[in-house]
Protein backbone atom coordinates (compact mmCIF):
# COMPACT_ATOMS: atom_id res chain seq x y z
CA UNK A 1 92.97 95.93 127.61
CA UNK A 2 92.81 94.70 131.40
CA UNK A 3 89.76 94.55 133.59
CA UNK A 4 89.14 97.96 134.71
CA UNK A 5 85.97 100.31 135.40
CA UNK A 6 84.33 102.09 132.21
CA UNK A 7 82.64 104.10 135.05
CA UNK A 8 81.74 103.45 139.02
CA UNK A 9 79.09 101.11 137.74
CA UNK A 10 79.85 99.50 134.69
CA UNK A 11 82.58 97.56 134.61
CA UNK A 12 84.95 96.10 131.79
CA UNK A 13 85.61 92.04 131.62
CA UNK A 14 86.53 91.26 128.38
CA UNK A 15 89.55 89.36 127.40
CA UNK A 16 92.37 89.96 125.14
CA UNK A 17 93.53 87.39 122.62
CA UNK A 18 97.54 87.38 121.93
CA UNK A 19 97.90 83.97 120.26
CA UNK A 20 94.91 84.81 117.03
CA UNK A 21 96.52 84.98 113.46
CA UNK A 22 93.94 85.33 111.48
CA UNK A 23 90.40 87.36 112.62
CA UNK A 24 87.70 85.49 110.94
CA UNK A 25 90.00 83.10 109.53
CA UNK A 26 91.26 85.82 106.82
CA UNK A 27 92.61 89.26 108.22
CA UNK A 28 95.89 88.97 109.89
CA UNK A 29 95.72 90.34 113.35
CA UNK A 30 99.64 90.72 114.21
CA UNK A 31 98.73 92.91 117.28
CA UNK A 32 95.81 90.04 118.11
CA UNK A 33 92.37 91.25 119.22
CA UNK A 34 89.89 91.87 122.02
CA UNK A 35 86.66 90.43 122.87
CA UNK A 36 84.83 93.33 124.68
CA UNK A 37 82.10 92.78 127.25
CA UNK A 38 80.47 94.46 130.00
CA UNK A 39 79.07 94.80 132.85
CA UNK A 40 75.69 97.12 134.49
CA UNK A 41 75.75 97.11 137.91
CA UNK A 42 72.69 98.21 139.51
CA UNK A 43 69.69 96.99 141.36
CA UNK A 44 69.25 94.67 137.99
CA UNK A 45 72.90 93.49 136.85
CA UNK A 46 72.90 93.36 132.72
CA UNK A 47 76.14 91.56 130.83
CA UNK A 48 76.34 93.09 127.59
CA UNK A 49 77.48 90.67 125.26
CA UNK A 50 80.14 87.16 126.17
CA UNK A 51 83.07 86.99 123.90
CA UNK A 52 84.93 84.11 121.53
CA UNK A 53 85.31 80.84 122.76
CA UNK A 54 88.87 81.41 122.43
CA UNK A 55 88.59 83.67 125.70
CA UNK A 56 85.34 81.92 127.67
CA UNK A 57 87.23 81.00 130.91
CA UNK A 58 88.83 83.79 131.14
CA UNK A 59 85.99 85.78 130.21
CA UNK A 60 83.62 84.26 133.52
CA UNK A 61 86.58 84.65 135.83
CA UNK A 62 86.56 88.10 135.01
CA UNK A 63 82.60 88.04 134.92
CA UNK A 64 82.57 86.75 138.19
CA UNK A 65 84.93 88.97 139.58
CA UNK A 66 82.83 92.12 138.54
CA UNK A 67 79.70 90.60 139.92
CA UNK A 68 81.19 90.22 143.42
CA UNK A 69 78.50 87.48 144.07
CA UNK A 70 75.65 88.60 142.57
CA UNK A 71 73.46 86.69 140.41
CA UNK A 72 73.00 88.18 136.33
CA UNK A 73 69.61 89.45 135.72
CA UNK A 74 70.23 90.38 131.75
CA UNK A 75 72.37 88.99 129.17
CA UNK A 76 71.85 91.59 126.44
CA UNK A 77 72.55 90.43 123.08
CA UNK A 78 74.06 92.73 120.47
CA UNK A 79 75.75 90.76 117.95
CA UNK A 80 75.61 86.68 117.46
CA UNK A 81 78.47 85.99 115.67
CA UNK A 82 80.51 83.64 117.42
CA UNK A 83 83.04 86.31 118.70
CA UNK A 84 80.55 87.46 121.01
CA UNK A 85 77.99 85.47 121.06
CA UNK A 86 80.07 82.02 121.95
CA UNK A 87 79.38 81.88 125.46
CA UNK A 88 75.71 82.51 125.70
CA UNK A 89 74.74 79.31 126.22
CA UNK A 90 77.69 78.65 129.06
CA UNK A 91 76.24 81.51 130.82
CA UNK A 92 72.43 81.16 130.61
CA UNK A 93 73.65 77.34 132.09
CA UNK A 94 76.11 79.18 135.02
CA UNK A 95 72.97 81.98 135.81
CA UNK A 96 69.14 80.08 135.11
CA UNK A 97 67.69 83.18 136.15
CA UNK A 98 69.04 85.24 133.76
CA UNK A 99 66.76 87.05 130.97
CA UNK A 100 67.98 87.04 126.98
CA UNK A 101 67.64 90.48 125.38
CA UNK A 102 67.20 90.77 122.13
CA UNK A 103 65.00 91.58 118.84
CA UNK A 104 63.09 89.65 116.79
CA UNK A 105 66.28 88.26 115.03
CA UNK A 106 68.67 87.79 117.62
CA UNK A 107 66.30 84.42 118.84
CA UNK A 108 66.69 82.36 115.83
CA UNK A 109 69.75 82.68 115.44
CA UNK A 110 70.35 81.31 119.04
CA UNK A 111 68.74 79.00 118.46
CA UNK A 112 70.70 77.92 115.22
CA UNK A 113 73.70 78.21 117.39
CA UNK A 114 72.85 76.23 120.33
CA UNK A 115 70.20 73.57 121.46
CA UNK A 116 68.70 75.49 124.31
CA UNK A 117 65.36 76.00 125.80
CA UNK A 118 64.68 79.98 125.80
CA UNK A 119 61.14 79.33 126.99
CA UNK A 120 60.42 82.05 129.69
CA UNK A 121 63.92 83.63 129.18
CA UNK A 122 63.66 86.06 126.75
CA UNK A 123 62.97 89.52 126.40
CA UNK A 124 61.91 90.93 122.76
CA UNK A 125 63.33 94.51 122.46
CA UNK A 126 62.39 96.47 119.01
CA UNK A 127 63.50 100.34 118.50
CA UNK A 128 63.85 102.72 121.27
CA UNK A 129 62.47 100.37 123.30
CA UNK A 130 63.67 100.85 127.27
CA UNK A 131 65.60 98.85 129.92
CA UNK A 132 65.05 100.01 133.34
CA UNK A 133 68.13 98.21 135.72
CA UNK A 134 67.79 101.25 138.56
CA UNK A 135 69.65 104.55 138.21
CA UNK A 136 70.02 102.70 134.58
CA UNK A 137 68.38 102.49 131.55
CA UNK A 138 69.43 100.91 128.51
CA UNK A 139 67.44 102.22 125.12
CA UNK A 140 67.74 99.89 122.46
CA UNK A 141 68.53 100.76 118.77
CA UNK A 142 68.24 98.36 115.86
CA UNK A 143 71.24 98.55 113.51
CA UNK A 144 70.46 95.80 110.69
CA UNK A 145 73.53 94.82 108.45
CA UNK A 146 76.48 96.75 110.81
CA UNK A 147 76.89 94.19 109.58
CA UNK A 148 75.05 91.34 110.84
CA UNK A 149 71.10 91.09 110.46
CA UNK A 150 69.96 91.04 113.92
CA UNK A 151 72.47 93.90 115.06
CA UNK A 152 71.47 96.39 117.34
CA UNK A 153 73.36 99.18 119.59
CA UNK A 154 72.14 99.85 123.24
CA UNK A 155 72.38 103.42 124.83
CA UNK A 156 72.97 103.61 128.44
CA UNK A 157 70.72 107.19 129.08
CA UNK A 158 72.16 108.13 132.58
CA UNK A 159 75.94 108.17 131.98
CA UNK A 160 75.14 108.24 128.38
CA UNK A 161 77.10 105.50 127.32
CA UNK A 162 76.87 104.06 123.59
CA UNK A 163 77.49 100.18 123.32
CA UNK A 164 78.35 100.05 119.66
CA UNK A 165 78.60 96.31 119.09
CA UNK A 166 81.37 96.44 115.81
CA UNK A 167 80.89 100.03 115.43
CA UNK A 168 84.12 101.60 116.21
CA UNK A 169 85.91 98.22 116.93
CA UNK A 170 89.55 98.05 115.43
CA UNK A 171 91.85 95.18 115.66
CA UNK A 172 94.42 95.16 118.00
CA UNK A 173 94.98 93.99 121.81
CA UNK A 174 96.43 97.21 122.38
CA UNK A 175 94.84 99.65 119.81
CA UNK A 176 96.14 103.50 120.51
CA UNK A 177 94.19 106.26 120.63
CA UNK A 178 93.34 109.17 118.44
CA UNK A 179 94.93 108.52 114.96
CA UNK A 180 96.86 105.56 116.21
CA UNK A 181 93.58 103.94 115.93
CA UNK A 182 92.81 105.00 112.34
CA UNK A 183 94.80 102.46 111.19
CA UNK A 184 93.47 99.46 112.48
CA UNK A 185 90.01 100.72 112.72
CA UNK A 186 89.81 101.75 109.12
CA UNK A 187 91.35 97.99 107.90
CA UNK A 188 88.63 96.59 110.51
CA UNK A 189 85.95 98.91 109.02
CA UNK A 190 86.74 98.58 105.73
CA UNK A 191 87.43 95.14 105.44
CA UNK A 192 84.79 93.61 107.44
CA UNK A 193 81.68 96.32 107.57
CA UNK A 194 82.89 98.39 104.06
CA UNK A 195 80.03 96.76 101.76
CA UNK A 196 77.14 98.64 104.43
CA UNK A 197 78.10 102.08 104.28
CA UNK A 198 74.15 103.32 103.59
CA UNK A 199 73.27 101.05 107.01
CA UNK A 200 76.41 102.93 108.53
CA UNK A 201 75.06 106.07 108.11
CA UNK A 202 71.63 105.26 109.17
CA UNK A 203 73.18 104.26 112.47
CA UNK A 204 74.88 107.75 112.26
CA UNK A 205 71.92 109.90 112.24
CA UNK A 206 70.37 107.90 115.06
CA UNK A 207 73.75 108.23 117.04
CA UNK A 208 73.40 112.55 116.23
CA UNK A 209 70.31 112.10 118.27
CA UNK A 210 71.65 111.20 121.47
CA UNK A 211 74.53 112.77 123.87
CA UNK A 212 77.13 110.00 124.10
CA UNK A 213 79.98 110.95 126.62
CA UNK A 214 81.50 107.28 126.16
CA UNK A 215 81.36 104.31 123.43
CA UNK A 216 82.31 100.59 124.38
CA UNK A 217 83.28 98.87 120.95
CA UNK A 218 83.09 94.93 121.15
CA UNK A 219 86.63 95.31 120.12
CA UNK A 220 89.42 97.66 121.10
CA UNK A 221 89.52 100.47 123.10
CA UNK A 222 86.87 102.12 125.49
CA UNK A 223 87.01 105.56 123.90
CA UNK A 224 86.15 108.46 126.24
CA UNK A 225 87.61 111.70 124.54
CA UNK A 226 87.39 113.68 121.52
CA UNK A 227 84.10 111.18 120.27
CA UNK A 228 83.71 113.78 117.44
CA UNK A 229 86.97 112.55 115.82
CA UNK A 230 85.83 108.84 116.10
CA UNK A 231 82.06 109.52 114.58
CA UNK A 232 84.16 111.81 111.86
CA UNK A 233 85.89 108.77 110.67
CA UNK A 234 83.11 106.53 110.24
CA UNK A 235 81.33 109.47 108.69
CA UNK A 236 83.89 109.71 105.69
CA UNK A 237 84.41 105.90 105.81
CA UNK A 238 80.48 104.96 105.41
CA UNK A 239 80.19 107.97 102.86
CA UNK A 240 83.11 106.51 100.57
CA UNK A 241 84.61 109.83 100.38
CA UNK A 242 88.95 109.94 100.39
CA UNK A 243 91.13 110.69 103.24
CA UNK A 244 94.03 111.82 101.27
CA UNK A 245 94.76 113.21 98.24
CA UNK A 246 97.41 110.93 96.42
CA UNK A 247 97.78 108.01 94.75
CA UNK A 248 97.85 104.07 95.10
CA UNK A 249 99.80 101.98 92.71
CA UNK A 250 98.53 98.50 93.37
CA UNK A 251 100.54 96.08 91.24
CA UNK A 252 100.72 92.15 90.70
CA UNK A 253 103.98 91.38 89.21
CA UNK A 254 105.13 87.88 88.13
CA UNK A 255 108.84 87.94 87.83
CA UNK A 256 109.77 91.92 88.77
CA UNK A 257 108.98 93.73 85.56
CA UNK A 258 105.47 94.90 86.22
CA UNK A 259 106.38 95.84 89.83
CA UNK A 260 109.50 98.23 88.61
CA UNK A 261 107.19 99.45 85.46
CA UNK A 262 105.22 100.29 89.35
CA UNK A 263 108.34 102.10 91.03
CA UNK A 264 108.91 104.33 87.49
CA UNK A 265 105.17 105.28 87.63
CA UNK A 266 105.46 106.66 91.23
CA UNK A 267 108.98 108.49 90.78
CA UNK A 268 107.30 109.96 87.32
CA UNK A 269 104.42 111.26 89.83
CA UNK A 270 106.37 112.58 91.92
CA UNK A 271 108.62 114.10 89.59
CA UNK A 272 105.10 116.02 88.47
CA UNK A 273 104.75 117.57 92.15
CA UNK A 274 102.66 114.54 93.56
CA UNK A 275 103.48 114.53 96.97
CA UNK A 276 101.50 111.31 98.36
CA UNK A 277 102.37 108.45 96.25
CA UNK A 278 102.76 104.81 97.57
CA UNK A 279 103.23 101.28 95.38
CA UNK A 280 101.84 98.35 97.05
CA UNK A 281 103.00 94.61 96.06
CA UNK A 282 99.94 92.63 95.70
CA UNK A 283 101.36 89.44 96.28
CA UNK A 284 103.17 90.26 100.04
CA UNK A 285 100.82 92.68 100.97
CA UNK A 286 97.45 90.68 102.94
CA UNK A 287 94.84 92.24 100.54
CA UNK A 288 92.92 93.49 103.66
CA UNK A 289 95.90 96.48 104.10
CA UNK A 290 96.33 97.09 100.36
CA UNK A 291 92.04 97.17 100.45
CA UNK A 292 92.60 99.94 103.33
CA UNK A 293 95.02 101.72 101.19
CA UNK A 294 92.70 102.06 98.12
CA UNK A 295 89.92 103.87 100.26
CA UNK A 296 92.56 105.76 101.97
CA UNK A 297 93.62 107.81 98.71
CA UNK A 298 91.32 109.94 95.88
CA UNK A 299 93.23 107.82 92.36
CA UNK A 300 94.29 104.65 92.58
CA UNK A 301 96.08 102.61 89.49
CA UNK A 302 96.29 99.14 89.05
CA UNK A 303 99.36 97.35 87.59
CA UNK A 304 98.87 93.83 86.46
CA UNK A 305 100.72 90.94 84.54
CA UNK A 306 98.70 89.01 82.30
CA UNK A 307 98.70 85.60 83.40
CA UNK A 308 96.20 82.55 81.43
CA UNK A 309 94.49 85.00 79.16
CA UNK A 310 93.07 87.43 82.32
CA UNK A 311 94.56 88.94 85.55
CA UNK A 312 97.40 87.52 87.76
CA UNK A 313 95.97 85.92 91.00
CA UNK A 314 96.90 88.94 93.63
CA UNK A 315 95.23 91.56 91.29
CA UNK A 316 92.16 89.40 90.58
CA UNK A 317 91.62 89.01 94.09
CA UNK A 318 92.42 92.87 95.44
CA UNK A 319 89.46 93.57 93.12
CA UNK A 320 86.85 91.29 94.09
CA UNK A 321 88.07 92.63 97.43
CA UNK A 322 87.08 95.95 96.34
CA UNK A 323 84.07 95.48 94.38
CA UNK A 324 82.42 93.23 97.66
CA UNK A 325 83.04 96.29 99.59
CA UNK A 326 81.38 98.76 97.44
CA UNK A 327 84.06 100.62 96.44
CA UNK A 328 83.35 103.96 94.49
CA UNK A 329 84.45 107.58 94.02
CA UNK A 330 87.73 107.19 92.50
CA UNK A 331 89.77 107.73 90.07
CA UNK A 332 91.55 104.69 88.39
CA UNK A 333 94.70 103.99 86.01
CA UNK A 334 95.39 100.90 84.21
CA UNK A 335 99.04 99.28 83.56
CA UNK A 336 98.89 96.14 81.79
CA UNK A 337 102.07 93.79 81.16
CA UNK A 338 101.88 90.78 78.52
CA UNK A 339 104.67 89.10 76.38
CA UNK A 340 102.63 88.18 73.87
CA UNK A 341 98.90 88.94 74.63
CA UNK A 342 98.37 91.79 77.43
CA UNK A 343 94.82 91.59 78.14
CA UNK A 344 95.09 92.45 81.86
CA UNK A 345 93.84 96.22 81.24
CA UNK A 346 90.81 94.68 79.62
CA UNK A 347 89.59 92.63 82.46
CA UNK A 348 90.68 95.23 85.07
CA UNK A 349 88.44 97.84 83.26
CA UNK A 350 85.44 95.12 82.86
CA UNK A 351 85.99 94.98 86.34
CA UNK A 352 85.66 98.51 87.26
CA UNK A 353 83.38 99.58 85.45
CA UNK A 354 80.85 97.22 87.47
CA UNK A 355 81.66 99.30 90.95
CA UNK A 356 79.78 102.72 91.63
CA UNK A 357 81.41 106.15 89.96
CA UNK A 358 84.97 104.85 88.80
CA UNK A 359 86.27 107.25 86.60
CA UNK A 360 89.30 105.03 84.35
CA UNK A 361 91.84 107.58 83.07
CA UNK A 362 93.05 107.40 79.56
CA UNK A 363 95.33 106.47 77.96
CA UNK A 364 96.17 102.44 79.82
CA UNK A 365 99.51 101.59 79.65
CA UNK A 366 100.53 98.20 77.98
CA UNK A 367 103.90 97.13 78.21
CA UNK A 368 105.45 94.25 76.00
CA UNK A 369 107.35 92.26 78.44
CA UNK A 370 109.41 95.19 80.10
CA UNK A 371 109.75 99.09 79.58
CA UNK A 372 110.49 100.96 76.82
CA UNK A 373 110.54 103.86 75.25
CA UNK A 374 107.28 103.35 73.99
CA UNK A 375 105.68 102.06 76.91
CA UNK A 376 107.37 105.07 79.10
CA UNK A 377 105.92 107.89 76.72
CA UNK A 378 102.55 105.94 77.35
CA UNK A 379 103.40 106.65 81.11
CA UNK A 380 104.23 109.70 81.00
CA UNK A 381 100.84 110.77 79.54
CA UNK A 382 98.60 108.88 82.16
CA UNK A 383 101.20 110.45 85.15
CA UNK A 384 100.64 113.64 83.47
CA UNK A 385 96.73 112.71 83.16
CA UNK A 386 96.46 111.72 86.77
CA UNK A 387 98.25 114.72 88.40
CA UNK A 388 96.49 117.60 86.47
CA UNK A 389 92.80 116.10 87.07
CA UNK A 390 92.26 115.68 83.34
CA UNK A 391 90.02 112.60 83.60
């Protein structure tokens, strides 16, 4: 995204980051990632937000170029993690006269960040509190645990723009539009603000409340049109519900035959008249796209080699992944493989059982080293089980 004007007056000058592998040191971002920040211009100029380190000169040429000379009067806060919050120090240096805003937990945490004198340079907002710059006027709206503490959205009431801080952000330098962006926004969403649906939806209702014509992210795209498709998406993604009906085989195979017991499920489901059916390999598949792909579908089944008495690495980890981000409202199948002591369905179940209204499908499916006959009958019930609803 290059510097350009969100409207006459406020003015885009973040900076994209190409060279990033992994976003937060864990979720591959092949597509790389934008820092988002903003500019107010008015009779009171208000940055919202600096961005990574990784971007900083960049960031205050840009800055600089937007403020055409002019001094910054507000350096609203909305999220500290070091993403955005990086250069706040750099720029309360660069502009002495500028004011902090934030809320009663945005200060500490400044001041756990950097060694800096806030003394006459701060201005405590709480709820639906109001920013007067001119023509505009920011309202401020705490949004605790999306997905940091100190959080909070600001609403810009005359050209009724929503700064969203991580709401609606989606990796990518160069995120699309429209469903292009489901993608990446639901692997962001999921993977990195998934555990807070009930604050999600709290921020929801307040958003219902106000008439937003535009929503800056602090990452991806400006989005502009169609806003009711955007808030739908969060809607079903904060509420846990499906997207699609189908099914996710997940499986964690050691030497091949737990990932082809995988392929024979799928075929035998769509044999049955299942139409949406994908197998994802647990150990090449980044657990933050396979973690997507479990919210993405209504039944999801989890096929797992034993390995030292409990589940093979990649599985083990796909469902802490799960369970930290409150995953519920499915439907799950078990496939265990073991030479000599399958215990993988036992563990997966355990595991489970421990996340919010996980139906587990009878019967599991324990396979002695590879299939057989045995083992495929076994199959053939839980495919029948998990395309007729019998649960």
């Amino acid at each position: 995204m290059d510097k350009y004007s969100v409207t006459d007056s406020i003015r885009y000058v973040g900076v994209k980051d190409l060279d990033l592998d992994l976003f937060e040191s864990q979720y591959p971002v092949p597509d790389g990632v934008t820092y988002n920040s903003y500019v107010i211009l008015d009779d009171k100029v208000a940055v919202m937000d600096t961005v990574d380190k990784r971007g900083g000169d960049q960031w205050f040429a840009n800055v600089r170029e937007a403020l055409g000379g002019r001094n910054v009067d507000y350096l609203v806060v909305s999220h500290m993690e070091p993403d955005h919050g990086a250069n706040i120090a750099r720029l309360a240096k660069l502009y002495p006269e500028a004011v902090l805003v934030g809320n009663a937990k945005t200060f500490p945490m400044i001041k756990q960040f950097f060694d800096m004198d806030l003394e006459g340079r701060t201005l405590l907002v709480k709820e639906g509190d109001t920013l007067a710059l001119g023509k505009h006027t920011l309202q401020f709206f705490m949004a605790p645990m999306v997905h940091w503490p100190e959080v909070m959205m600001s609403y810009e009431q005359t050209e009724k723009v929503l700064f969203s801080a991580d709401g609606f952000g989606t990796f990518g330098a160069d995120s699309g539009l429209g469903q292009e962006w489901s993608e990446e926004a639901a692997r962001y969403y999921l993977n990195i603000v998934g555990k807070y649906g009930v604050q999600v939806q709290a921020v929801l209702k307040k958003a219902a409340g106000l008439d937003i014509w535009i929503i800056c992210p602090l990452h991806g795209p400006v989005l502009k049109e169609d806003l009711g498709f955007y808030l739908e998406q969060y809607r079903i993604w904060s509420s846990y519900e499906p997207e699609e009906r189908g099914v996710l085989i997940a499986c964690a195979s050691i030497h091949g035959n737990t990932a082809r017991a995988a392929m024979e499920l799928a075929q035998m489901l769509k044999d049955r008249g299942e139409t949406k059916v994908e197998v994802v390999d647990l150990t090449r598949t980044d657990v933050s796209y396979a973690v997507r792909k479990a919210f993405y579908y209504d039944r999801v089944v989890a096929a797992s080699a034993t390995y030292d008495g409990g589940l093979f690495p990649a599985m083990e980890s796909f469902l802490e992944h799960l369970r930290a981000k409150n995953y519920q409202k499915r439907t799950v199948g078990l496939v265990e493989n073991g030479t000599w002591a399958p215990l993988a369905a036992k563990t997966m179940r355990t595991m489970f059982e421990g996340m919010k209204q996980i139906r587990v499908v009878e019967p599991a499916v324990t396979i002695r080293s590879c299939m057989k006959e045995d083992s495929r009958k076994v199959m053939g019930e839980l495919a029948d089980k998990l395309r007729q609803g019998e649960f």
